[in-house]
N, C-alpha and C. Protein backbone atom coordinates (compact mmCIF):
# COMPACT_ATOMS: atom_id res chain seq x y z
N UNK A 1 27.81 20.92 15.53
CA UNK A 1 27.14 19.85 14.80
C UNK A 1 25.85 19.47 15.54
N UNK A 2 24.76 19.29 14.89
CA UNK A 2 23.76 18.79 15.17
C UNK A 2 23.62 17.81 15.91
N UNK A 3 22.78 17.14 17.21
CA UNK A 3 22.93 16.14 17.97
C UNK A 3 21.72 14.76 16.89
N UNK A 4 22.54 13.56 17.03
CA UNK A 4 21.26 12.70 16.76
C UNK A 4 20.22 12.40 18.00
N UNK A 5 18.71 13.06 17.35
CA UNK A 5 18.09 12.93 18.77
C UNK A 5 17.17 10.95 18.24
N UNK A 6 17.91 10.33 17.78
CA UNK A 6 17.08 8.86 17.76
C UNK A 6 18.28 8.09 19.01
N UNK A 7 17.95 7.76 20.08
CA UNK A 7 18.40 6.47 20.77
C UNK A 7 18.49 5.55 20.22
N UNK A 8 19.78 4.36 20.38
CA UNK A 8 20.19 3.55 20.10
C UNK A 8 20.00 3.43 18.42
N UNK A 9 20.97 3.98 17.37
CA UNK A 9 20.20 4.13 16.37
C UNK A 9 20.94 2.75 15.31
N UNK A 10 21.67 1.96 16.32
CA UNK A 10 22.38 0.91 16.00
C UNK A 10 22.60 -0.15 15.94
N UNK A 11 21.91 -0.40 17.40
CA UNK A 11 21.66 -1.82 18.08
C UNK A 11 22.79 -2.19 19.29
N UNK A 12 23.72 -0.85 19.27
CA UNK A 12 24.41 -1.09 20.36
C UNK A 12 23.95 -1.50 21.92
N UNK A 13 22.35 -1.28 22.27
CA UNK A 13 22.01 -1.97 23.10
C UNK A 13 20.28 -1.95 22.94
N UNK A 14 21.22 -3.21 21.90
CA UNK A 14 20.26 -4.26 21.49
C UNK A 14 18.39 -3.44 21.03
N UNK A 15 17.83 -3.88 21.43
CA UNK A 15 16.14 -2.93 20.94
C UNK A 15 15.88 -1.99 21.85
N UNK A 16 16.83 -1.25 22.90
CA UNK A 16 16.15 -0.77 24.16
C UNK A 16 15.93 0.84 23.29
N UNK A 17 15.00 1.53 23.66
CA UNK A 17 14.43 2.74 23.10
C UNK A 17 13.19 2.84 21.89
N UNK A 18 13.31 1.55 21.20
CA UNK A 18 12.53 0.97 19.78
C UNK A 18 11.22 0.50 20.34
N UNK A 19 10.00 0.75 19.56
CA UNK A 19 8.78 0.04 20.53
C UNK A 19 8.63 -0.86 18.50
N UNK A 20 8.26 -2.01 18.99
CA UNK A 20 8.39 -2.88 18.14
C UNK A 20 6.94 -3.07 17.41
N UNK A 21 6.26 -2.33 15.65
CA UNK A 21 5.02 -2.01 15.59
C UNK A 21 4.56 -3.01 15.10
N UNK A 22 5.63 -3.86 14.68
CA UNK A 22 5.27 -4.86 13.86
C UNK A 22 6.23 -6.26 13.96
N UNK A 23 6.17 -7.33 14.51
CA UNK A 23 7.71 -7.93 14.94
C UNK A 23 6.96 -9.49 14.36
N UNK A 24 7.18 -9.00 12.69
CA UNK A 24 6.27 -10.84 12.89
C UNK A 24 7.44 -11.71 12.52
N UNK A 25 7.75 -13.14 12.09
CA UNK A 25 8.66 -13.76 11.63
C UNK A 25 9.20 -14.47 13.13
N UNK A 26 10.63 -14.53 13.33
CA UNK A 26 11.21 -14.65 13.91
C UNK A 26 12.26 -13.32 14.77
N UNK A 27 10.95 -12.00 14.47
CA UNK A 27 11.01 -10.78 15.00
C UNK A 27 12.51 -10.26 14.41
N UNK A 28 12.55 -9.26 15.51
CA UNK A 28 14.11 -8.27 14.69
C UNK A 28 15.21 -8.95 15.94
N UNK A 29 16.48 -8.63 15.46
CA UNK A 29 17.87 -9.12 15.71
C UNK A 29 18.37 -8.68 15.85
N UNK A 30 19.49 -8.15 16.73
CA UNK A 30 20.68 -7.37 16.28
C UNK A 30 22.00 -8.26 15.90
N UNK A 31 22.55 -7.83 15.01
CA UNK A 31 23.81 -8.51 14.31
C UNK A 31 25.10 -7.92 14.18
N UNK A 32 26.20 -7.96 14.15
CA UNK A 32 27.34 -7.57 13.93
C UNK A 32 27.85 -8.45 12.77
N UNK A 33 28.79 -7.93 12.04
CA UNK A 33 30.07 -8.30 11.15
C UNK A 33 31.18 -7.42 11.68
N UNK A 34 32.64 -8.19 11.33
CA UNK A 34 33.43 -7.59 11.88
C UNK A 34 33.69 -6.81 11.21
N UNK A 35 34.45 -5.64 11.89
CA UNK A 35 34.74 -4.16 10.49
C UNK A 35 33.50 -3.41 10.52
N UNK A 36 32.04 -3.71 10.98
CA UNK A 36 30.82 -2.95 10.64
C UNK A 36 30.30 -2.75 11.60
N UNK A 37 29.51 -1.81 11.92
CA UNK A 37 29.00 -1.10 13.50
C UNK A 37 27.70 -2.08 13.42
N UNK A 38 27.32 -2.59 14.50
CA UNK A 38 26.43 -3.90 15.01
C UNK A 38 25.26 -2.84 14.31
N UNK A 39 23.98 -3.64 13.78
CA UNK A 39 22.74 -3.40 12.64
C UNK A 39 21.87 -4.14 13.29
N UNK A 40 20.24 -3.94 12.95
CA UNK A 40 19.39 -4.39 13.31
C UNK A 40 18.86 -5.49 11.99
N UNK A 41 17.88 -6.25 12.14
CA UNK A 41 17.88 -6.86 10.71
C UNK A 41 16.98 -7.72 11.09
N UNK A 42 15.91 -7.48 10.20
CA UNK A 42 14.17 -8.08 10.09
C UNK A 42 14.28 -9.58 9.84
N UNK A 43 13.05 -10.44 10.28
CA UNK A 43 12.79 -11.28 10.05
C UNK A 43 12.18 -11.55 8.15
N UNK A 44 11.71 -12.97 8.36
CA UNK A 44 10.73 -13.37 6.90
C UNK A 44 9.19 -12.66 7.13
N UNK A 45 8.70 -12.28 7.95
CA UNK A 45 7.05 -11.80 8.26
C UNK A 45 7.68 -10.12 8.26
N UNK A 46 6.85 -9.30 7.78
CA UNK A 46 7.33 -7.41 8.55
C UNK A 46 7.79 -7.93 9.51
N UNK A 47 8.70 -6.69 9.81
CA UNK A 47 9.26 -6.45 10.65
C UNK A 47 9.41 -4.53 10.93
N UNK A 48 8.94 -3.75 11.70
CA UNK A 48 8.67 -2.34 11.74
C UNK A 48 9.22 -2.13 13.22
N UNK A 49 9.90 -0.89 13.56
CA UNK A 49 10.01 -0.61 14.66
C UNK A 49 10.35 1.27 14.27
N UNK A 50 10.07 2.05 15.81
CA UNK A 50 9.13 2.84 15.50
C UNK A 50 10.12 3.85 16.56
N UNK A 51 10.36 4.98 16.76
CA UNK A 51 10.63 6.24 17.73
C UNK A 51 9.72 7.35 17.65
N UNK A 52 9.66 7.42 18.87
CA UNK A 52 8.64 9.01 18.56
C UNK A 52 9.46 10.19 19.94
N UNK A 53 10.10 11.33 18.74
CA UNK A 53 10.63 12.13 19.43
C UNK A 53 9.99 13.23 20.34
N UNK A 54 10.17 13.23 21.11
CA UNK A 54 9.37 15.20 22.13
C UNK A 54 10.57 16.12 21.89
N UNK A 55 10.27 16.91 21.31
CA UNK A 55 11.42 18.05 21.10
C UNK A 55 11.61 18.92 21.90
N UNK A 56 10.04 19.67 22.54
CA UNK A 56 10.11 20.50 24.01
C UNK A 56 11.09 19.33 25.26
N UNK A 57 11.16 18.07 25.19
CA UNK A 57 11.53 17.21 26.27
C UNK A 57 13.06 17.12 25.96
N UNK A 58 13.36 17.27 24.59
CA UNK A 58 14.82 17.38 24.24
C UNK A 58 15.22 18.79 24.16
N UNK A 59 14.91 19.81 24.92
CA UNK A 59 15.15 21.09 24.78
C UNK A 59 15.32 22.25 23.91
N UNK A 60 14.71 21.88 22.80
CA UNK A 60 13.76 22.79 22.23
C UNK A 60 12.99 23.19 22.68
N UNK A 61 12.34 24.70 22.28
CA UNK A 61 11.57 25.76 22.86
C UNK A 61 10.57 25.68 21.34
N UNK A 62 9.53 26.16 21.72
CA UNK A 62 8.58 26.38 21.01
C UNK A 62 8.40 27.45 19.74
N UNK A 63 9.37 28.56 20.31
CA UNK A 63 9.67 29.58 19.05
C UNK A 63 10.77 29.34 18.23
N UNK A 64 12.02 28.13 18.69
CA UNK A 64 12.61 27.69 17.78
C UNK A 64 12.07 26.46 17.03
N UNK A 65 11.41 26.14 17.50
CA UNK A 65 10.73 24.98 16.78
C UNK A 65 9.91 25.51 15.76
N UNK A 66 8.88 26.61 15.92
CA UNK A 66 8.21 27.21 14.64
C UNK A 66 8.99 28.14 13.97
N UNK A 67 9.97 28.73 13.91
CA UNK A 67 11.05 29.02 13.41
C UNK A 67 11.47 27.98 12.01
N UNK A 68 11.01 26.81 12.38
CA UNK A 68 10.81 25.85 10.98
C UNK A 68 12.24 25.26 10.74
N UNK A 69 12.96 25.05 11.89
CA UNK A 69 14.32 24.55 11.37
C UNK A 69 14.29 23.23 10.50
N UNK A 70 15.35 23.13 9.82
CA UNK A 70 15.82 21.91 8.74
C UNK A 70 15.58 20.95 9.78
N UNK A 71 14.98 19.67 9.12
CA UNK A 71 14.76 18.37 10.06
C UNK A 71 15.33 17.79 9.07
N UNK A 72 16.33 17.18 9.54
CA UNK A 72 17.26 16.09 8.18
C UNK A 72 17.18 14.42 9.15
N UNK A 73 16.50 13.69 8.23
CA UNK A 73 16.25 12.16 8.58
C UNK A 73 17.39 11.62 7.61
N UNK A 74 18.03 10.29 8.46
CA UNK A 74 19.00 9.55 7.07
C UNK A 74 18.59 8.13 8.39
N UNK A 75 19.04 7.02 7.31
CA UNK A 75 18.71 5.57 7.57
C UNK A 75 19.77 5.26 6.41
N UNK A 76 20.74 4.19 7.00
CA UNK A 76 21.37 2.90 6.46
C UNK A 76 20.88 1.43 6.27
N UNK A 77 20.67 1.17 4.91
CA UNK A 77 19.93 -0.46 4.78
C UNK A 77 20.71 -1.10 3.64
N UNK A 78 20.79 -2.77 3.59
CA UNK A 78 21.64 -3.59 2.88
C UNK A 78 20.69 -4.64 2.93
N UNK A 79 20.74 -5.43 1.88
CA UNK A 79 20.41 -6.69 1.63
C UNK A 79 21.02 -7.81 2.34
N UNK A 80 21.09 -9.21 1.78
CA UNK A 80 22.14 -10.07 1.50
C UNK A 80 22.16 -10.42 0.24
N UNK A 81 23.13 -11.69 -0.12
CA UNK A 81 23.45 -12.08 -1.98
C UNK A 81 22.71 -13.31 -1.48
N UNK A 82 22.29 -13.79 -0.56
CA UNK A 82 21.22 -15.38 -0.63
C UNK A 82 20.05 -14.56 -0.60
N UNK A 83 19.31 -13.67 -0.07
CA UNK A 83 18.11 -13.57 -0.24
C UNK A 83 17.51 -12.06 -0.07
N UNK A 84 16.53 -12.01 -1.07
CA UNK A 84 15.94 -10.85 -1.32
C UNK A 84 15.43 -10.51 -0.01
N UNK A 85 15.05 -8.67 -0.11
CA UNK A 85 14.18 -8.33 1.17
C UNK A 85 14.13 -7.06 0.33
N UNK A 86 13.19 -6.60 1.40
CA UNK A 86 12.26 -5.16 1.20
C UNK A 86 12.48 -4.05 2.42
N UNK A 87 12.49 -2.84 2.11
CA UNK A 87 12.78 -1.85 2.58
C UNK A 87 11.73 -1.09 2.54
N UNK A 88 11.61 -0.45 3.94
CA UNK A 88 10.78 0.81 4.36
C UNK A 88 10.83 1.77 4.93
N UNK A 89 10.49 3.06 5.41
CA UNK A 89 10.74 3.84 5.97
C UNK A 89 9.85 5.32 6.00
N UNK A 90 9.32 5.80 7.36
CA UNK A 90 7.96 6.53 7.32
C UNK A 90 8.35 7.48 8.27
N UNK A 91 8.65 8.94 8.12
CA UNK A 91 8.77 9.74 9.25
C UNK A 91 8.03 11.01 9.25
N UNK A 92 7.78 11.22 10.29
CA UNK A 92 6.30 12.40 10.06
C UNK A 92 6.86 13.24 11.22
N UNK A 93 6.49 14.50 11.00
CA UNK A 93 6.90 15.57 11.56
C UNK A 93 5.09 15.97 12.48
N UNK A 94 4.86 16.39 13.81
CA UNK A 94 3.65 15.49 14.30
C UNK A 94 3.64 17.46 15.06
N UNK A 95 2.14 17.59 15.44
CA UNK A 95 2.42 19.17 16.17
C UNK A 95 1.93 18.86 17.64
N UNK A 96 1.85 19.28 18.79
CA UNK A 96 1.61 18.94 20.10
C UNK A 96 0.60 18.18 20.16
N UNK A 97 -0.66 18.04 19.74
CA UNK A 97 -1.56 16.86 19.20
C UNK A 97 -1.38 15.63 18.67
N UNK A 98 -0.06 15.22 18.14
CA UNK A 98 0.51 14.06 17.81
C UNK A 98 -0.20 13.97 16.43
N UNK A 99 -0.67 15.12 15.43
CA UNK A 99 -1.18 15.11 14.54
C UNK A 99 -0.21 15.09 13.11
N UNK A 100 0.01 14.65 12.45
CA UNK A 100 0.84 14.68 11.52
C UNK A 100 0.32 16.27 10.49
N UNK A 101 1.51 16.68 10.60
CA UNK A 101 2.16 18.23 9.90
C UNK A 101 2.69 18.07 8.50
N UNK A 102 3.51 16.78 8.62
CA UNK A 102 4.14 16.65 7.00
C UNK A 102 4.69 15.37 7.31
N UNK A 103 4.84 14.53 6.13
CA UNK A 103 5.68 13.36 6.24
C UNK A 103 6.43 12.71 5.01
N UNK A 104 7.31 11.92 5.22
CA UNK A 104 8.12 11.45 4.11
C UNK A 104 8.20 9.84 4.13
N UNK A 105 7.65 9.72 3.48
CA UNK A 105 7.35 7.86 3.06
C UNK A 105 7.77 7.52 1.47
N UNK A 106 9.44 7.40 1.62
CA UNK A 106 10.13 7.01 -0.08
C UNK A 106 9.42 5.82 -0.41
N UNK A 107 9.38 5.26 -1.44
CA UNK A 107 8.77 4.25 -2.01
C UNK A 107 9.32 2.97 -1.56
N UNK A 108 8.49 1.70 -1.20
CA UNK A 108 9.28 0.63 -0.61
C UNK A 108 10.72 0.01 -1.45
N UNK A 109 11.96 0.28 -0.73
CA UNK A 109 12.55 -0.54 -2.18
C UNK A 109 12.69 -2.33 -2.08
N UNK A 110 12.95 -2.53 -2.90
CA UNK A 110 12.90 -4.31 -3.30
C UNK A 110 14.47 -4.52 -3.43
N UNK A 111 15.29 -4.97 -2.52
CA UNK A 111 16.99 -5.87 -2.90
C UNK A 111 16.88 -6.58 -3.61
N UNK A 112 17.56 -7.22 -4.69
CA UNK A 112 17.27 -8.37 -4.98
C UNK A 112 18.58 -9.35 -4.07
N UNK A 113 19.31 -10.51 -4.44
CA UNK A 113 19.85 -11.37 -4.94
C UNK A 113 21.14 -11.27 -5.24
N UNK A 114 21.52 -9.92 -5.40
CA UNK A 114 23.09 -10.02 -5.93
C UNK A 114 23.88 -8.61 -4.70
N UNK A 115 25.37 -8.88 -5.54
CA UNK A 115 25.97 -8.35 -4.77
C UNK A 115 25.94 -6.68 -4.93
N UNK A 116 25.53 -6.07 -5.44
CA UNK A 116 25.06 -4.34 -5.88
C UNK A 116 23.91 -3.93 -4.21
N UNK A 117 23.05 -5.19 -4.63
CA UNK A 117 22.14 -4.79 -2.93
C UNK A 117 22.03 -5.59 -1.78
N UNK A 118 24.07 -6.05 -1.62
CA UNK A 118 23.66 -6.30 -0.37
C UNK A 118 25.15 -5.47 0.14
N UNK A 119 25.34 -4.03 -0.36
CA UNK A 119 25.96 -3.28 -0.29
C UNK A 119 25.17 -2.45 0.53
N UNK A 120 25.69 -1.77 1.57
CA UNK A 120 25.03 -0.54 2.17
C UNK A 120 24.24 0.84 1.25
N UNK A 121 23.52 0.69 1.62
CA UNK A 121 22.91 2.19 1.13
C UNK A 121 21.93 3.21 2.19
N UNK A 122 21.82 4.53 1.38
CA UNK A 122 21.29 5.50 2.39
C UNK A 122 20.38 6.51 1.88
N UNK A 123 19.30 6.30 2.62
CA UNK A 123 18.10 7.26 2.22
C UNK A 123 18.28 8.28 3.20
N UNK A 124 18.02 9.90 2.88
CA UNK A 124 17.86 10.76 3.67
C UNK A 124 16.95 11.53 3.09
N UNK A 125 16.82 12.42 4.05
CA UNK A 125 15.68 13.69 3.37
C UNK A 125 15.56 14.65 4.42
N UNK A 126 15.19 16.10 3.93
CA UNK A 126 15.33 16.78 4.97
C UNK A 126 14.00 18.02 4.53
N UNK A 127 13.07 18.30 5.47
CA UNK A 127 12.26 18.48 5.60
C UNK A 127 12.00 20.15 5.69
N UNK A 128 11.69 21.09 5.34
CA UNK A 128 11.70 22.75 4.89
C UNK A 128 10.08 22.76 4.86
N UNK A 129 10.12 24.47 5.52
CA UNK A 129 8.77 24.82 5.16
C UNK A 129 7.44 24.19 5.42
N UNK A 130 7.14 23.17 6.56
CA UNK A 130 6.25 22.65 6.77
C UNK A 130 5.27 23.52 7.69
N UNK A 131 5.95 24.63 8.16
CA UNK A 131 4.55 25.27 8.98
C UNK A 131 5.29 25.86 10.81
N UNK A 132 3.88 25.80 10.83
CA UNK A 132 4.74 26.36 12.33
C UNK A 132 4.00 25.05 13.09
N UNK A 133 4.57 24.75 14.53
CA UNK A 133 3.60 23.89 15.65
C UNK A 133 4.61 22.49 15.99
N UNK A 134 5.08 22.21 15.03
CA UNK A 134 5.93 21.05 15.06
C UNK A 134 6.18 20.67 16.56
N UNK A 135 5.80 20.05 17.04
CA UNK A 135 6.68 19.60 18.77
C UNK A 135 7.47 17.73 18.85
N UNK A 136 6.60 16.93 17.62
CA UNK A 136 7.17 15.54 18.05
C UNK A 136 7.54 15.44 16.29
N UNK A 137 8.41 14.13 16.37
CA UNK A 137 8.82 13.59 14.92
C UNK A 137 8.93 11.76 15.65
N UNK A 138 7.82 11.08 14.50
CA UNK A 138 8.60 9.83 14.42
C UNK A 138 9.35 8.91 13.62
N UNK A 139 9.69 8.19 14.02
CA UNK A 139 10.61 7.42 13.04
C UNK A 139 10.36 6.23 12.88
N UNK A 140 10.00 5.89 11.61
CA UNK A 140 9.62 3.89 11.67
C UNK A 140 10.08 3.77 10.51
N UNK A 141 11.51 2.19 10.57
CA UNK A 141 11.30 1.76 9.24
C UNK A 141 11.71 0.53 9.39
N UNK A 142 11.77 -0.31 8.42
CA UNK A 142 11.81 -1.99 8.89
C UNK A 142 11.85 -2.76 7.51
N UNK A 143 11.61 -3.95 7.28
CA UNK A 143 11.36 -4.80 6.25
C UNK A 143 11.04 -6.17 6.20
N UNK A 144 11.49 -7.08 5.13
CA UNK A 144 11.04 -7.79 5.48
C UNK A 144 12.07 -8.89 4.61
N UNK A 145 12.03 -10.58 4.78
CA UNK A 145 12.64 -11.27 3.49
C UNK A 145 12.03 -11.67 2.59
N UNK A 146 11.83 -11.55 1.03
CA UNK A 146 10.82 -12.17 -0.03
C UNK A 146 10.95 -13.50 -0.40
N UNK A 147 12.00 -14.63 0.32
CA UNK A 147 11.70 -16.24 0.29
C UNK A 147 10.94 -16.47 1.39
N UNK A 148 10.62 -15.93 2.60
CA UNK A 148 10.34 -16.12 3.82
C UNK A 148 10.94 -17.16 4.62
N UNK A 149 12.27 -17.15 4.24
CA UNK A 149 12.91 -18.09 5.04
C UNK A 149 12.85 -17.95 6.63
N UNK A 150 13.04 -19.19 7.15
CA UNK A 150 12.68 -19.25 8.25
C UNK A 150 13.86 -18.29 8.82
N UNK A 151 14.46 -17.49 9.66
CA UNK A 151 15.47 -16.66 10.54
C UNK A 151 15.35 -15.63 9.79
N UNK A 152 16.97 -14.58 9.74
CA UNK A 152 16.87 -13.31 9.76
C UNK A 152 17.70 -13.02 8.48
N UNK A 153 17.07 -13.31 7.60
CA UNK A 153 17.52 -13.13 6.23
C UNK A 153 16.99 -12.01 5.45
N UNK A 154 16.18 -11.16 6.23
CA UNK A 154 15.32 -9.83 5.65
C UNK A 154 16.43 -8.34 5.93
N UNK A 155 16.16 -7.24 5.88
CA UNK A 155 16.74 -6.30 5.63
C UNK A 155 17.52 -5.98 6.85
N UNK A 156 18.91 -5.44 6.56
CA UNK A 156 19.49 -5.01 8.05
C UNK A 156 19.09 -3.51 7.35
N UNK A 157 19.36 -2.44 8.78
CA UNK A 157 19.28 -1.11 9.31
C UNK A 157 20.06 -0.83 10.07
N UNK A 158 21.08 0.39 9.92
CA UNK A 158 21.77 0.87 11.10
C UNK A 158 22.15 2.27 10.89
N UNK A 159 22.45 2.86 11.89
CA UNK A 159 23.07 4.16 11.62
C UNK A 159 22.22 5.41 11.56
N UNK A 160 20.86 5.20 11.74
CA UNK A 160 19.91 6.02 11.72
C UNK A 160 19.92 7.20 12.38
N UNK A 161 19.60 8.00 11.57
CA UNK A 161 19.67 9.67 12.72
C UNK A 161 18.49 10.73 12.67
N UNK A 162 18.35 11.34 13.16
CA UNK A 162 17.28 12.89 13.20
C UNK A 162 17.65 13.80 13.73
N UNK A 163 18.40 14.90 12.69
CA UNK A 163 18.84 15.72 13.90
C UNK A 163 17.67 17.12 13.12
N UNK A 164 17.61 18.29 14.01
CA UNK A 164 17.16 19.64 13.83
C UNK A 164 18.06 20.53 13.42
N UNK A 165 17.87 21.66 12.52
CA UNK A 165 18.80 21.99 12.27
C UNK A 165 19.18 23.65 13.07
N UNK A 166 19.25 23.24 14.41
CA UNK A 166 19.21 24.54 15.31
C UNK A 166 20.83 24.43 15.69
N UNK A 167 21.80 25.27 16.04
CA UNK A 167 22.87 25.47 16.29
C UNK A 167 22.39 25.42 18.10
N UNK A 168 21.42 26.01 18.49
CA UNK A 168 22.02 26.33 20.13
C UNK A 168 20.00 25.76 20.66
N UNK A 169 20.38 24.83 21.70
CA UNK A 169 19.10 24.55 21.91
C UNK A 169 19.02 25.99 23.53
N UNK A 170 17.61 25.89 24.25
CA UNK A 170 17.04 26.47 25.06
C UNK A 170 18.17 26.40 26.05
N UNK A 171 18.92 27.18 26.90
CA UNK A 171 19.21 27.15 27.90
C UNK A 171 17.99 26.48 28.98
N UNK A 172 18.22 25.99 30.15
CA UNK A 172 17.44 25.28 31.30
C UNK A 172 17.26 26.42 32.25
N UNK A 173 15.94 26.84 32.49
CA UNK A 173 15.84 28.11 33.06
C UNK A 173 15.93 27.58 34.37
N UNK A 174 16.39 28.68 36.05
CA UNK A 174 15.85 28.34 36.75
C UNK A 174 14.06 27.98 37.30
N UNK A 175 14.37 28.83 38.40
CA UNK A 175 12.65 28.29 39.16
C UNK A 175 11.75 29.26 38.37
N UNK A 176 10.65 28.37 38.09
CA UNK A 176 9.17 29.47 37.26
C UNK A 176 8.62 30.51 37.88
């Protein structure tokens, strides 16, 4: 099975790995319910936070990387039933230049108000045929609340992953 190469993709400790692109409101949170793996969850102002992977640094090699393996992105997001929020999510496949190669930006969605979206849901996508060069991928997605209530009544996130779709990464060579 594929490794998830996103750190902390949960909030199990708390924002450490996340560089925060956008933290307006009363910034991001991490939250638990019982029964549910602890989630991150935006303020009333954006709220964006961001990973940027090195794949040569996660042991990938350069000829499996242009080899063009499957890059499969998935993200978990929920509303609440008191208040609307908005959903985002932007991941770009980047080549040793940090130049963007290809990217996937689904359309923002809108929760409303009831109980249908403040049910979990899951965007994924998985990425084919973009070329050769690929070395970084990042990951940003976030939201926001549409009363702007004051606290953290905007979108939770959890569960996020990126894996490659390589079976066997680079062995660690000895000395050069």
């Amino acid at each position: 099975m594929n490794r998830n190469l996103l750190k902390n993709p949960s909030g199990e400790e708390q924002l450490e790995f996340w560089e925060l692109t956008k933290n307006g409101g009363d910034q991001w949170k991490v939250e638990e319910m019982p029964g549910v793996t602890k989630y991150f969850v935006a303020s009333f102002e954006l709220c964006l936070k961001k990973q940027v992977i090195d794949l040569l640094a996660e042991g990938y090699s350069g000829d499996q990387l242009d080899a063009q393996p499957a890059v499969t992105v998935k993200d978990w997001y929920s509303g609440r039933t008191d208040c609307g929020c908005t959903y985002q999510m932007t991941v770009c496949l980047l080549d040793g230049n940090q130049e963007v190669i290809q990217k996937f930006i689904p359309d923002t969605v809108t929760l409303e108000t009831n109980f249908d979206d403040s049910l979990w849901k899951q965007v994924n996508h998985t990425f084919s045929d973009y070329g050769r060069g690929m070395r970084f991928i990042t990951f940003e997605h976030g939201g926001q609340d549409t009363k702007f209530w004051k606290g953290w009544y905007g979108v939770r996130v959890t569960g996020s992953s990126v894996t490659v779709g390589l079976s066997e990464r680079r062995e660690e060579k000895g000395t050069k």
